[in-house]
Structure formats: C-alpha cells, structure tokens
PDB file of N, CA and C in Angstrom:
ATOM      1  N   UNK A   1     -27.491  17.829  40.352  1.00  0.00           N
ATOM      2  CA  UNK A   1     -26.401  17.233  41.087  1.00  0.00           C
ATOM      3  C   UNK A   1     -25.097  17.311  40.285  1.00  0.00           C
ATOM      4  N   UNK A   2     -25.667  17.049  39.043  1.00  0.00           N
ATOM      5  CA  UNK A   2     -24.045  17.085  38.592  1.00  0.00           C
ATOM      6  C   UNK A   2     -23.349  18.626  38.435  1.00  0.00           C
ATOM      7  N   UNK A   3     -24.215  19.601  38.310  1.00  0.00           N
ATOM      8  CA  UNK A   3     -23.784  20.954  38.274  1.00  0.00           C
ATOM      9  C   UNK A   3     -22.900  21.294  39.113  1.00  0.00           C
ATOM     10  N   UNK A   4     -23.997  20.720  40.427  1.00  0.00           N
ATOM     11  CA  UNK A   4     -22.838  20.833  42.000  1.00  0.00           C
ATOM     12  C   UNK A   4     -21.702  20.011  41.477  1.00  0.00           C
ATOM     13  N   UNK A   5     -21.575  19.015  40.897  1.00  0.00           N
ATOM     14  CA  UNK A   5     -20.189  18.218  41.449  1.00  0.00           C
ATOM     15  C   UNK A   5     -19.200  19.034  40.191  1.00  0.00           C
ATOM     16  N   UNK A   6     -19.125  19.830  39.023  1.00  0.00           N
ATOM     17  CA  UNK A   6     -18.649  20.552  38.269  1.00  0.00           C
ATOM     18  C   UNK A   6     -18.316  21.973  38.989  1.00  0.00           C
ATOM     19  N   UNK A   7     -18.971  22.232  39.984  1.00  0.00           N
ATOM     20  CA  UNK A   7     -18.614  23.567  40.645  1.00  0.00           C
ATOM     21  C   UNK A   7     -17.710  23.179  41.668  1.00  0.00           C
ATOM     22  N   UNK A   8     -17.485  21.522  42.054  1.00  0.00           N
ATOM     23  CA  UNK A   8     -15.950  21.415  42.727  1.00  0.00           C
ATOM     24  C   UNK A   8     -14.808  21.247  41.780  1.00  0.00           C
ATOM     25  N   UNK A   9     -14.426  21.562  40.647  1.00  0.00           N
ATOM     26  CA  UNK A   9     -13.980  21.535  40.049  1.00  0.00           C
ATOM     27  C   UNK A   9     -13.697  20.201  39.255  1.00  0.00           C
ATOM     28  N   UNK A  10     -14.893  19.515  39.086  1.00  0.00           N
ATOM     29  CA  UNK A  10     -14.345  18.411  37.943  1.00  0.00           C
ATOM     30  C   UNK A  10     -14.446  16.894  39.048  1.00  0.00           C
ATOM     31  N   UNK A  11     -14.460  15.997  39.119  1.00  0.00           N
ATOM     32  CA  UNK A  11     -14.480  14.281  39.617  1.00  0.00           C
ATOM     33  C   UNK A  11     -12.798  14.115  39.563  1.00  0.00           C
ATOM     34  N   UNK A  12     -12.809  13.185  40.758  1.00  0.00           N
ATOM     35  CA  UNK A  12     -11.655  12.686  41.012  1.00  0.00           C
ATOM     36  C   UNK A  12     -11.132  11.605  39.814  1.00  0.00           C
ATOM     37  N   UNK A  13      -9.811  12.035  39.924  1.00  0.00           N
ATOM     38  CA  UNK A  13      -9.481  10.753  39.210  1.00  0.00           C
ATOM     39  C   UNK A  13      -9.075   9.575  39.253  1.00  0.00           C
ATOM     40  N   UNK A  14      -9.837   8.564  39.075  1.00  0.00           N
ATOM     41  CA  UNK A  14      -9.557   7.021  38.911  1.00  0.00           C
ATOM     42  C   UNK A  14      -8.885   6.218  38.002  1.00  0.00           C
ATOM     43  N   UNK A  15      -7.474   6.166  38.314  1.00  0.00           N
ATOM     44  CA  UNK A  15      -6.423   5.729  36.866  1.00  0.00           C
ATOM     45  C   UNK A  15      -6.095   4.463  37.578  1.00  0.00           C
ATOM     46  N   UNK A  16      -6.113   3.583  36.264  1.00  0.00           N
ATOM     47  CA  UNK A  16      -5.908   2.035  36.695  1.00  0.00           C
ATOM     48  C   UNK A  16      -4.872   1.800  36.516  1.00  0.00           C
ATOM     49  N   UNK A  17      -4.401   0.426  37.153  1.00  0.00           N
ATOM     50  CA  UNK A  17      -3.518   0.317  38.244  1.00  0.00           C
ATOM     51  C   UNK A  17      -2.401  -0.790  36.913  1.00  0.00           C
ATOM     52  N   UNK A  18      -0.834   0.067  37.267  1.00  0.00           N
ATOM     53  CA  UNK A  18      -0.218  -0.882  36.010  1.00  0.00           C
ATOM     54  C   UNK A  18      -0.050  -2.108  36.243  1.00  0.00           C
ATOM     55  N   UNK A  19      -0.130  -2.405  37.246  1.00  0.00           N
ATOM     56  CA  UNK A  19       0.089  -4.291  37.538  1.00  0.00           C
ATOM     57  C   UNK A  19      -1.343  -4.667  38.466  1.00  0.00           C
ATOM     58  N   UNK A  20      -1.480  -5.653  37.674  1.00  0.00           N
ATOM     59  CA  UNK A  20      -2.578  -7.085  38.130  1.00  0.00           C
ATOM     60  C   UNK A  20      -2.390  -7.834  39.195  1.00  0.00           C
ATOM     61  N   UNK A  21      -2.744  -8.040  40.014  1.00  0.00           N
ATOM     62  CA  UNK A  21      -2.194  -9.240  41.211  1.00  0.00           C
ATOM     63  C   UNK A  21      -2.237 -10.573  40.569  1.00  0.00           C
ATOM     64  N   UNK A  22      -3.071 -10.591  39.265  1.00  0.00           N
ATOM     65  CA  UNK A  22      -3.886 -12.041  38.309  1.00  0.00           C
ATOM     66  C   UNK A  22      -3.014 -11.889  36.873  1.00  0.00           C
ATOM     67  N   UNK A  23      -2.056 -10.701  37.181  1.00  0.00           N
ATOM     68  CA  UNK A  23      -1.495 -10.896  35.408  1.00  0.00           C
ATOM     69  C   UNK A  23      -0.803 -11.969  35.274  1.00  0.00           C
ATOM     70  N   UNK A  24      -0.265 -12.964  35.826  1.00  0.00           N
ATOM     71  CA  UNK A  24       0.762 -14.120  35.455  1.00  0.00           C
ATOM     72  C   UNK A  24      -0.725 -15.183  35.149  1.00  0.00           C
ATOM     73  N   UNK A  25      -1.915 -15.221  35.644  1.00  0.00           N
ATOM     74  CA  UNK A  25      -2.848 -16.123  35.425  1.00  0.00           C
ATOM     75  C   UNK A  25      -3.121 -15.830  34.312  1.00  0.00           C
ATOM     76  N   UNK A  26      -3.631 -14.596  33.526  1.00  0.00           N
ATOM     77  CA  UNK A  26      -4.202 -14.257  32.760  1.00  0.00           C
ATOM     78  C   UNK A  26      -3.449 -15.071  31.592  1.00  0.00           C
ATOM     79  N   UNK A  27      -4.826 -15.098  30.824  1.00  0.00           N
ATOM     80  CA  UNK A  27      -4.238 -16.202  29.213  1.00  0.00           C
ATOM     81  C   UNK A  27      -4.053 -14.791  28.228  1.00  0.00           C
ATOM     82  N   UNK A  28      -3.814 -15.212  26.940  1.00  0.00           N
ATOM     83  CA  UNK A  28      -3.967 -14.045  26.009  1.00  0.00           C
ATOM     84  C   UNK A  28      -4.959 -13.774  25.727  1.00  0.00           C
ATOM     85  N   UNK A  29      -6.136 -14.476  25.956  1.00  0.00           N
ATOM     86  CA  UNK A  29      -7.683 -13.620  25.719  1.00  0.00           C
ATOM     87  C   UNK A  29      -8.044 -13.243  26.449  1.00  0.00           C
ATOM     88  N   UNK A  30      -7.774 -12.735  27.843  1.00  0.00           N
ATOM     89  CA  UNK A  30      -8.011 -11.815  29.227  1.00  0.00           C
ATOM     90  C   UNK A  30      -7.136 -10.807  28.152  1.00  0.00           C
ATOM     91  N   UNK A  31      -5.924 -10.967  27.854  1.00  0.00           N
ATOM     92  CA  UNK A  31      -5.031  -9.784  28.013  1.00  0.00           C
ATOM     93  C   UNK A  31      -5.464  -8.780  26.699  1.00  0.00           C
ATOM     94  N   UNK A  32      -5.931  -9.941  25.843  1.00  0.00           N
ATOM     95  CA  UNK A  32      -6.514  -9.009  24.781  1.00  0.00           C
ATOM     96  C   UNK A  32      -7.532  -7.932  24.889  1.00  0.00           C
ATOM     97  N   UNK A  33      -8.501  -8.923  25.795  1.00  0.00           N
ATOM     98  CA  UNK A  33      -9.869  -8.189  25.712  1.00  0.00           C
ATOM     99  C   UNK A  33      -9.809  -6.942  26.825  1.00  0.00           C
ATOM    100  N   UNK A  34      -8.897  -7.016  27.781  1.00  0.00           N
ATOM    101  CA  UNK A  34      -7.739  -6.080  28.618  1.00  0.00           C
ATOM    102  C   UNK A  34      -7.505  -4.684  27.747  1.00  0.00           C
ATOM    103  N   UNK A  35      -6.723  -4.990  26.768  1.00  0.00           N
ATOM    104  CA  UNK A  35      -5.904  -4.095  26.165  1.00  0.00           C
ATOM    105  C   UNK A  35      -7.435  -3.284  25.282  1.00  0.00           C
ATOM    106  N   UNK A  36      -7.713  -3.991  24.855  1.00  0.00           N
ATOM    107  CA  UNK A  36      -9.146  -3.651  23.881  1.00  0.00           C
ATOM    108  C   UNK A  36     -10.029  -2.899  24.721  1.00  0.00           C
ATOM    109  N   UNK A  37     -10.601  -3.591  25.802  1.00  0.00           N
ATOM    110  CA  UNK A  37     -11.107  -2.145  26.571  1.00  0.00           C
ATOM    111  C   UNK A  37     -10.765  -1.303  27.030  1.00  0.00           C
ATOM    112  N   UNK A  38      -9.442  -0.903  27.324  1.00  0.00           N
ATOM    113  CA  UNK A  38      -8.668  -0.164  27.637  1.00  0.00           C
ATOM    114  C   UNK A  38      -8.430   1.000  26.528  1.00  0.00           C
ATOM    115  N   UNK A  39      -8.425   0.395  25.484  1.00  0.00           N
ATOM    116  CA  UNK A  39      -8.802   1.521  24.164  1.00  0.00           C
ATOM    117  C   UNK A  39     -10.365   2.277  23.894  1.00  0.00           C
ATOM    118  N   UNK A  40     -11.411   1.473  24.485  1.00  0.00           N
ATOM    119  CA  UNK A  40     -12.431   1.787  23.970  1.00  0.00           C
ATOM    120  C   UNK A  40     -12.533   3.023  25.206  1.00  0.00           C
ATOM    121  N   UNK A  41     -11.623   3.206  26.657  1.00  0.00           N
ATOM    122  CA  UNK A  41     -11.635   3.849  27.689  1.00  0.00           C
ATOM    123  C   UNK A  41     -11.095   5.404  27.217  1.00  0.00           C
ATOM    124  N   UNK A  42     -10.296   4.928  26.213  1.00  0.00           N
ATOM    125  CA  UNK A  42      -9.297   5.781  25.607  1.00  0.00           C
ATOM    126  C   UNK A  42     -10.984   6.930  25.275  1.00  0.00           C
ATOM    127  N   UNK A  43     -11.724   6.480  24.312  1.00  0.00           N
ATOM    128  CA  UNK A  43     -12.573   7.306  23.719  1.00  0.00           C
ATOM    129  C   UNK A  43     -13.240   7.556  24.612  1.00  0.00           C
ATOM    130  N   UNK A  44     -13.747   7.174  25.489  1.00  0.00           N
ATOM    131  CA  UNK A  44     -14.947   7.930  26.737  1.00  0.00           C
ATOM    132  C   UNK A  44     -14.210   8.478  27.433  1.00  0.00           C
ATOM    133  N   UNK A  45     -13.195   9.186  27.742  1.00  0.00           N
ATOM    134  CA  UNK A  45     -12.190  10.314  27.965  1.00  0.00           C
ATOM    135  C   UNK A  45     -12.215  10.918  26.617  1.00  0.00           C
ATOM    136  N   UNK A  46     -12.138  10.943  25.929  1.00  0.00           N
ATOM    137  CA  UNK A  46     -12.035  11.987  24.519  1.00  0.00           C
ATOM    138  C   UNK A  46     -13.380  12.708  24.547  1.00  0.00           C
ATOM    139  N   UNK A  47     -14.446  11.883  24.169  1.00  0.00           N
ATOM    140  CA  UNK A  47     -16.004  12.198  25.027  1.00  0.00           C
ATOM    141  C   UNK A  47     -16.125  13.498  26.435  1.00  0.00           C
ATOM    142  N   UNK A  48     -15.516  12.528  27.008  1.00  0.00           N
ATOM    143  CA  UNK A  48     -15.801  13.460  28.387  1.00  0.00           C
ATOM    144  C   UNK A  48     -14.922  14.936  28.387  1.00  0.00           C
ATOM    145  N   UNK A  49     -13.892  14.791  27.819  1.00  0.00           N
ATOM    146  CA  UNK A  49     -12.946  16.016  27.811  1.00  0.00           C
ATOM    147  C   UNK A  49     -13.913  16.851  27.102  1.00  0.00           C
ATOM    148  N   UNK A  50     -14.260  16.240  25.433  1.00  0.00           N
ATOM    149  CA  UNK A  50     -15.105  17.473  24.711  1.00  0.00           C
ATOM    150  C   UNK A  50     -16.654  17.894  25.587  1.00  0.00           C
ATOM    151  N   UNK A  51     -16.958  17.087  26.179  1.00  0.00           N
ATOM    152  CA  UNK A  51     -17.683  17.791  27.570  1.00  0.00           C
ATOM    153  C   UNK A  51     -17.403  18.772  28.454  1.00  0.00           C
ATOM    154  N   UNK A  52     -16.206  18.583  28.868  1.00  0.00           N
ATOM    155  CA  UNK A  52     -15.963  19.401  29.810  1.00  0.00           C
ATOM    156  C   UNK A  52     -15.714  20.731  29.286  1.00  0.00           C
ATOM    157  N   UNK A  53     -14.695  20.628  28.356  1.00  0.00           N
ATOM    158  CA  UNK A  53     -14.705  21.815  27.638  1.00  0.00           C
ATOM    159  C   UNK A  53     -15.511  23.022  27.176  1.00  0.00           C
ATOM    160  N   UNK A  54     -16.768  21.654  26.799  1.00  0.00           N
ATOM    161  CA  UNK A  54     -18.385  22.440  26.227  1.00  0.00           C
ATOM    162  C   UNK A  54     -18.622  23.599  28.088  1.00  0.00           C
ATOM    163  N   UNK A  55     -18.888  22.577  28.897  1.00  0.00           N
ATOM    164  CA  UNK A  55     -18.688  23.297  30.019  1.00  0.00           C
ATOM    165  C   UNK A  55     -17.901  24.376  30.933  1.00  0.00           C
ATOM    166  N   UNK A  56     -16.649  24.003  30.461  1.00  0.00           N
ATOM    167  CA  UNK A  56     -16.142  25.592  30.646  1.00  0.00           C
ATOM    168  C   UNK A  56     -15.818  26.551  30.189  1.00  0.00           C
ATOM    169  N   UNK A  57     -16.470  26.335  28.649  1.00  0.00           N
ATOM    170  CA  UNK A  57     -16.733  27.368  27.844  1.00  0.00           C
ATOM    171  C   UNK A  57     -18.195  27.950  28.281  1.00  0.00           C
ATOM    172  N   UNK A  58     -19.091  27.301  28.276  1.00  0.00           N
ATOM    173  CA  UNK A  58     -20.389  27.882  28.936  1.00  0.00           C
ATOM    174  C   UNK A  58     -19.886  28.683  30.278  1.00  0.00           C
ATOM    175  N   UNK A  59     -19.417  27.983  31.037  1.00  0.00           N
ATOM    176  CA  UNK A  59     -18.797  28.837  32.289  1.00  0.00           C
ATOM    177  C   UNK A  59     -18.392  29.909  32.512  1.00  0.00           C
ATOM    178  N   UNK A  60     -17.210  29.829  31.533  1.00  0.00           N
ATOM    179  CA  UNK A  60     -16.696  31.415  30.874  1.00  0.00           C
ATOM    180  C   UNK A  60     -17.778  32.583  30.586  1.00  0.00           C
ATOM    181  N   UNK A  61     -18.337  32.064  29.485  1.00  0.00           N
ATOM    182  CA  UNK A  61     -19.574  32.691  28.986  1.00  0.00           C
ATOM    183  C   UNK A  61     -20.895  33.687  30.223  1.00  0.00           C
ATOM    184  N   UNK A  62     -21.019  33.040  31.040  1.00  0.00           N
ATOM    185  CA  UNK A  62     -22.050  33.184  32.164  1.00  0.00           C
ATOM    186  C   UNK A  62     -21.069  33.681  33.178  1.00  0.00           C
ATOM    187  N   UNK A  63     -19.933  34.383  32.679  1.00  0.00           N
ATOM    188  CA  UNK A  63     -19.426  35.284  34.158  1.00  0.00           C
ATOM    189  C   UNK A  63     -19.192  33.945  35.403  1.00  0.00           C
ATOM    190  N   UNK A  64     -18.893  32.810  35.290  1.00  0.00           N
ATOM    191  CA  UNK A  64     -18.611  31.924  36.739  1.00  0.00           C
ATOM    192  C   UNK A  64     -17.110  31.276  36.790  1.00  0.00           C
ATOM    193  N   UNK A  65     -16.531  32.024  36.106  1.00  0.00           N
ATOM    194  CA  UNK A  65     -14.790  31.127  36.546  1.00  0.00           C
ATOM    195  C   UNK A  65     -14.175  30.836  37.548  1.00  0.00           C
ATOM    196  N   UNK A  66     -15.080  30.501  38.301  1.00  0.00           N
ATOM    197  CA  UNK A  66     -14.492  29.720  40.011  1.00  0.00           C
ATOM    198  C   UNK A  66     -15.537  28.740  39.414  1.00  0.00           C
ATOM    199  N   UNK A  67     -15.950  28.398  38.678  1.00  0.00           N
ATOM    200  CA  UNK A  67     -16.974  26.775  38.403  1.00  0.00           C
ATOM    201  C   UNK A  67     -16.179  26.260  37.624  1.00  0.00           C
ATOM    202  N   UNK A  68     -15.164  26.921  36.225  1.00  0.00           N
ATOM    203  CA  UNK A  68     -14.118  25.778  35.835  1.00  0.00           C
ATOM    204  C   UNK A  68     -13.789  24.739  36.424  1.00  0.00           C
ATOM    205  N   UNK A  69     -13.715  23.889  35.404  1.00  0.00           N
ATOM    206  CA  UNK A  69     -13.581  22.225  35.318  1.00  0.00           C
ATOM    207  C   UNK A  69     -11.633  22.505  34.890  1.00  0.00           C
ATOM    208  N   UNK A  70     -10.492  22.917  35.908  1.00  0.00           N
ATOM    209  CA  UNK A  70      -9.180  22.694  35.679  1.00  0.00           C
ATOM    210  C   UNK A  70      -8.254  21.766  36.087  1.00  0.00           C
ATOM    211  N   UNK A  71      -8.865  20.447  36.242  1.00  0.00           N
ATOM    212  CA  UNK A  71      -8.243  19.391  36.634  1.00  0.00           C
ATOM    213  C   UNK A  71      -7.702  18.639  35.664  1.00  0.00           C
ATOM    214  N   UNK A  72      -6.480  17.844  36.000  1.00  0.00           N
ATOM    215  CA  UNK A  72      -5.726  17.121  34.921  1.00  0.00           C
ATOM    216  C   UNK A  72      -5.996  15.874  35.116  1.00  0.00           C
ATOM    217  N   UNK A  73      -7.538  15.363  35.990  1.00  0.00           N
ATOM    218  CA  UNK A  73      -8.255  14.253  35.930  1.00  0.00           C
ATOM    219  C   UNK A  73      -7.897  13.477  34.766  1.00  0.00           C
ATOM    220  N   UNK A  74      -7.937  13.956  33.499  1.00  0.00           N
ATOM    221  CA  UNK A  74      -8.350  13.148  32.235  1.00  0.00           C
ATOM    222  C   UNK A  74      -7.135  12.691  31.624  1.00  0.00           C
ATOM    223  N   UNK A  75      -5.787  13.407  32.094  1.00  0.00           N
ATOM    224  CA  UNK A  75      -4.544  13.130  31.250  1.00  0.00           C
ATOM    225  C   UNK A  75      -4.210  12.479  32.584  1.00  0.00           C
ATOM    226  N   UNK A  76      -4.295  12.220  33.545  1.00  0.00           N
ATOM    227  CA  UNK A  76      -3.591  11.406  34.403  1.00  0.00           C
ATOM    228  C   UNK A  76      -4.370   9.667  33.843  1.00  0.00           C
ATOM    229  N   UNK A  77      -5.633   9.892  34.172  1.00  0.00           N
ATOM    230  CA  UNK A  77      -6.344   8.755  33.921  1.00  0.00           C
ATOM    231  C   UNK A  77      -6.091   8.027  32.275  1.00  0.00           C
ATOM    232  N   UNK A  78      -5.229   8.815  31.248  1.00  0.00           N
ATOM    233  CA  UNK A  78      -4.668   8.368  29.880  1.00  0.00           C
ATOM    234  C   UNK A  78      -3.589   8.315  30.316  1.00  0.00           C
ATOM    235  N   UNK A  79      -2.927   8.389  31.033  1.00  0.00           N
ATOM    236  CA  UNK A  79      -1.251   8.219  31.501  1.00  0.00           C
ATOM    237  C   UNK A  79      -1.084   6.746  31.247  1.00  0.00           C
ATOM    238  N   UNK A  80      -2.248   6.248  32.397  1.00  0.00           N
ATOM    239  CA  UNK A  80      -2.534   5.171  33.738  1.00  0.00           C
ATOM    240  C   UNK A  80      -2.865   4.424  32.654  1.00  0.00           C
ATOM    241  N   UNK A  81      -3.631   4.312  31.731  1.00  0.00           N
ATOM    242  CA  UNK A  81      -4.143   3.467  30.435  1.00  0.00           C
ATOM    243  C   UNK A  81      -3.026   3.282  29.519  1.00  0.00           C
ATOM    244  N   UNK A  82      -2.124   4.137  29.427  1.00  0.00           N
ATOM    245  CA  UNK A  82      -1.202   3.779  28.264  1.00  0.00           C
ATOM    246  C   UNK A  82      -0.267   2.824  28.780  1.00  0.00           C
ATOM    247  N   UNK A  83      -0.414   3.289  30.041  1.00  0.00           N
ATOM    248  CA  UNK A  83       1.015   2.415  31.101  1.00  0.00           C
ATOM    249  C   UNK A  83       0.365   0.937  31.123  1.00  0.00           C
ATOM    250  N   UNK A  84      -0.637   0.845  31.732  1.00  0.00           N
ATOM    251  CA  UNK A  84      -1.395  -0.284  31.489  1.00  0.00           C
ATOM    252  C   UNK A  84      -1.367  -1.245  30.066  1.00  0.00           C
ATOM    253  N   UNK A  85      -1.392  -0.442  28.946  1.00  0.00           N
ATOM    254  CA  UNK A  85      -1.755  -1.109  28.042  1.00  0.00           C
ATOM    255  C   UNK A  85      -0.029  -1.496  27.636  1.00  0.00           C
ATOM    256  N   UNK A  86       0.913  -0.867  27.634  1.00  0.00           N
ATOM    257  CA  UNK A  86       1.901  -1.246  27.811  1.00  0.00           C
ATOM    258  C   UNK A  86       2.723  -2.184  28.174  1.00  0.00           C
ATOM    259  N   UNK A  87       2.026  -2.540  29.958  1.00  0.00           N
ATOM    260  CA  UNK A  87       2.425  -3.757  30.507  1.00  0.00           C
ATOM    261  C   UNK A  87       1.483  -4.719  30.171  1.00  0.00           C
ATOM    262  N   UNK A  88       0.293  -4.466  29.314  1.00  0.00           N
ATOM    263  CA  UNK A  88      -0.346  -6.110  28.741  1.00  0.00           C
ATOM    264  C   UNK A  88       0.464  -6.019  27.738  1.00  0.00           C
ATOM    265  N   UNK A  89       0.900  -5.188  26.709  1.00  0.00           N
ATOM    266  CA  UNK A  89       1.424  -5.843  25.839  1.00  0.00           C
ATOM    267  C   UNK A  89       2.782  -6.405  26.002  1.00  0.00           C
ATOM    268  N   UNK A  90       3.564  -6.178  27.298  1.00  0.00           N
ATOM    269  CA  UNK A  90       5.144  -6.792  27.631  1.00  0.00           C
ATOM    270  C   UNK A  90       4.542  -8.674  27.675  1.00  0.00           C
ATOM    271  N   UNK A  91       3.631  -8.369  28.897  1.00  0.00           N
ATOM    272  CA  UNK A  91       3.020 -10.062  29.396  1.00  0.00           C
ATOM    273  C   UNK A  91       2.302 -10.633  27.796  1.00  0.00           C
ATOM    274  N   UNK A  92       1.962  -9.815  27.065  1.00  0.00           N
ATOM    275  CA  UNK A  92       1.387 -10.846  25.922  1.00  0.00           C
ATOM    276  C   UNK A  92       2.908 -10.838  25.115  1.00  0.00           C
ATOM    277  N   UNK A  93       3.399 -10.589  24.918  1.00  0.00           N
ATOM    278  CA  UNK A  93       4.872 -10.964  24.779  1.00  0.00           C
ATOM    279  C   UNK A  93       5.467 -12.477  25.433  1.00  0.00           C
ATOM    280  N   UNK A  94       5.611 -12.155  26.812  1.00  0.00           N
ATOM    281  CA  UNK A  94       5.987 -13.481  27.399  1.00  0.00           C
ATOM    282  C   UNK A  94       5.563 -14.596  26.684  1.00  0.00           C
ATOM    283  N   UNK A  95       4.250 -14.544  27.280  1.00  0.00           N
ATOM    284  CA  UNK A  95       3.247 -15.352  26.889  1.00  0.00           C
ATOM    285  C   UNK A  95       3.110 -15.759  25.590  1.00  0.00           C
ATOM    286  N   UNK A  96       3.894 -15.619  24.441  1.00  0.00           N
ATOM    287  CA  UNK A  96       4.019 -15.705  23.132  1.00  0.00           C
ATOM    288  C   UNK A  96       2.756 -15.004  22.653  1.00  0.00           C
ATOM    289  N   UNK A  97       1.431 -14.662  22.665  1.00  0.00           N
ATOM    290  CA  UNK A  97       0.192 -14.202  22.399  1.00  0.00           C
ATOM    291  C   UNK A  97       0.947 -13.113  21.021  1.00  0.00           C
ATOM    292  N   UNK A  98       0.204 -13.227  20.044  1.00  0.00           N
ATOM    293  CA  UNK A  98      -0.284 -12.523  18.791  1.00  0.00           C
ATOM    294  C   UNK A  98      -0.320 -11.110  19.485  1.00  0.00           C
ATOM    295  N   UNK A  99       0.540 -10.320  18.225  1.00  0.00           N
ATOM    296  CA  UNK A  99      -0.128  -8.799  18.438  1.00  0.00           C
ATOM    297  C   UNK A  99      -0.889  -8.471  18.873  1.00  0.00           C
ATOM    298  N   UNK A 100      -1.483  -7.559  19.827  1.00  0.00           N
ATOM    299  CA  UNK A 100      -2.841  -6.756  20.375  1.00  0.00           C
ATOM    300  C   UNK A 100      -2.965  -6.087  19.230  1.00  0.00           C
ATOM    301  N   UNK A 101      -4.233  -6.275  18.536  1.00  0.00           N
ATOM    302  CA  UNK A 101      -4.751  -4.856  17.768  1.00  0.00           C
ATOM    303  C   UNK A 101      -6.427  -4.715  18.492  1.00  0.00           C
ATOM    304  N   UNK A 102      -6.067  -3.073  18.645  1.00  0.00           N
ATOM    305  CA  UNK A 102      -7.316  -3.112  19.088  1.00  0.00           C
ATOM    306  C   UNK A 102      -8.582  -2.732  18.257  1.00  0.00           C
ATOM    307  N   UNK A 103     -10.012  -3.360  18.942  1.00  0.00           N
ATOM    308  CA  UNK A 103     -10.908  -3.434  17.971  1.00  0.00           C
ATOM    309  C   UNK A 103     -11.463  -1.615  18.061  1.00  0.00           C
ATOM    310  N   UNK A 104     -11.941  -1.195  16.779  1.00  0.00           N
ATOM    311  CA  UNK A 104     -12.463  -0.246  17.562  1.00  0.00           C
ATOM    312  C   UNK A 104     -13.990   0.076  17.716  1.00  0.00           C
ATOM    313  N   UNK A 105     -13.486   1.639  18.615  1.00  0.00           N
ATOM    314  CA  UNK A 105     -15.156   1.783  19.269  1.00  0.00           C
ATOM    315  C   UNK A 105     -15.895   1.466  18.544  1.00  0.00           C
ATOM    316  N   UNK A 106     -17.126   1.319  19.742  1.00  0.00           N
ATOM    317  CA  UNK A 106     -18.465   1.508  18.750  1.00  0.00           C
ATOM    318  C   UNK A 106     -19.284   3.055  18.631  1.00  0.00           C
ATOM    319  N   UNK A 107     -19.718   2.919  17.924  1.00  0.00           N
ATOM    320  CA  UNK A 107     -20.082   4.723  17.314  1.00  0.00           C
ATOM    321  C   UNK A 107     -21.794   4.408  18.541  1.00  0.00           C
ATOM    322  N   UNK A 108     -21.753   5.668  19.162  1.00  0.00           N
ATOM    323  CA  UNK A 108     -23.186   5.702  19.946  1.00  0.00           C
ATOM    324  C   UNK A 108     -24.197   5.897  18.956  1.00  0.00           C
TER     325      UNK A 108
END
C-alpha cells in the first residue's frame, strides 16, 4: 500500500495552523509543551525527507521516474511549524512566560 501511495507522488500535506482558536487560554505550559513538540515534528520530517530521498533514489535506479516522490509536502509542512512556533513564542511573550527552549528529540 504504501508503494501505491509513493507512485502518486508523495502524501498530502498537513501544515499546522498559525493561530489557535484556545491561544489566549493557553498558560505557558500548553505553550511550551506546544513549541517543544513542534520541534520534535521538526525531526520526523528530517526522518521522512531522508526516506524519501532513499526512495527516489531507488526509483531512479529501477528505470521508474514517473514514481518520484517531487512534492514540496515537507518544506511547506516546516514553513507551517516555524510560523507556528513563532506565534507561541510572540503569546509566551505576552504572557510574560520564560524563554522556550526546546527539549530535544529522543534518539529511536
């Protein structure tokens, strides 16, 4: 199944959304733990890119370049995260809240 969904060229992209309908509720430990997963999102796109890549290098390889994976899925969906992480860090501003540092990944 997933072969098929790589021979439509790659999954749609799902980039999250820069404003909250709940961001004025949110305390600074929503916004932290916000910003923090939002980094750890950062790496399962880094992940998935060196996937895809692996894949359309195999692709190449096997004569099928109408199965390339050429979608800008992955830099739109890091656009949408930086923008995001951006506007938590304006509202943890307001909000007086401590620097965001984010924690990092965990190694699989």
């Amino acid at each position: 199944m997933a072969v098929l969904l790589q021979a439509c060229g790659g999954r749609v992209a799902i980039p999250v959304l820069q404003y909250n309908a709940l961001d004025q509720a949110f305390t600074c430990e929503h916004l932290k733990a916000e910003f923090n997963l939002n980094k750890q999102k950062f790496t399962a796109l880094d992940a998935e890119e060196e996937q895809r890549n692996i894949g359309n290098t195999t692709q190449l390889f096997l004569g099928s370049p109408l199965l390339l994976d050429l979608t800008s899925t992955l830099d739109k969906e890091r656009a949408a995260l930086q923008t995001r992480n951006e506007q938590i860090k304006k509202l943890g501003i307001a909000k007086n809240c401590p620097p965001f540092e984010a924690v990092p990944a965990e190694k699989a």
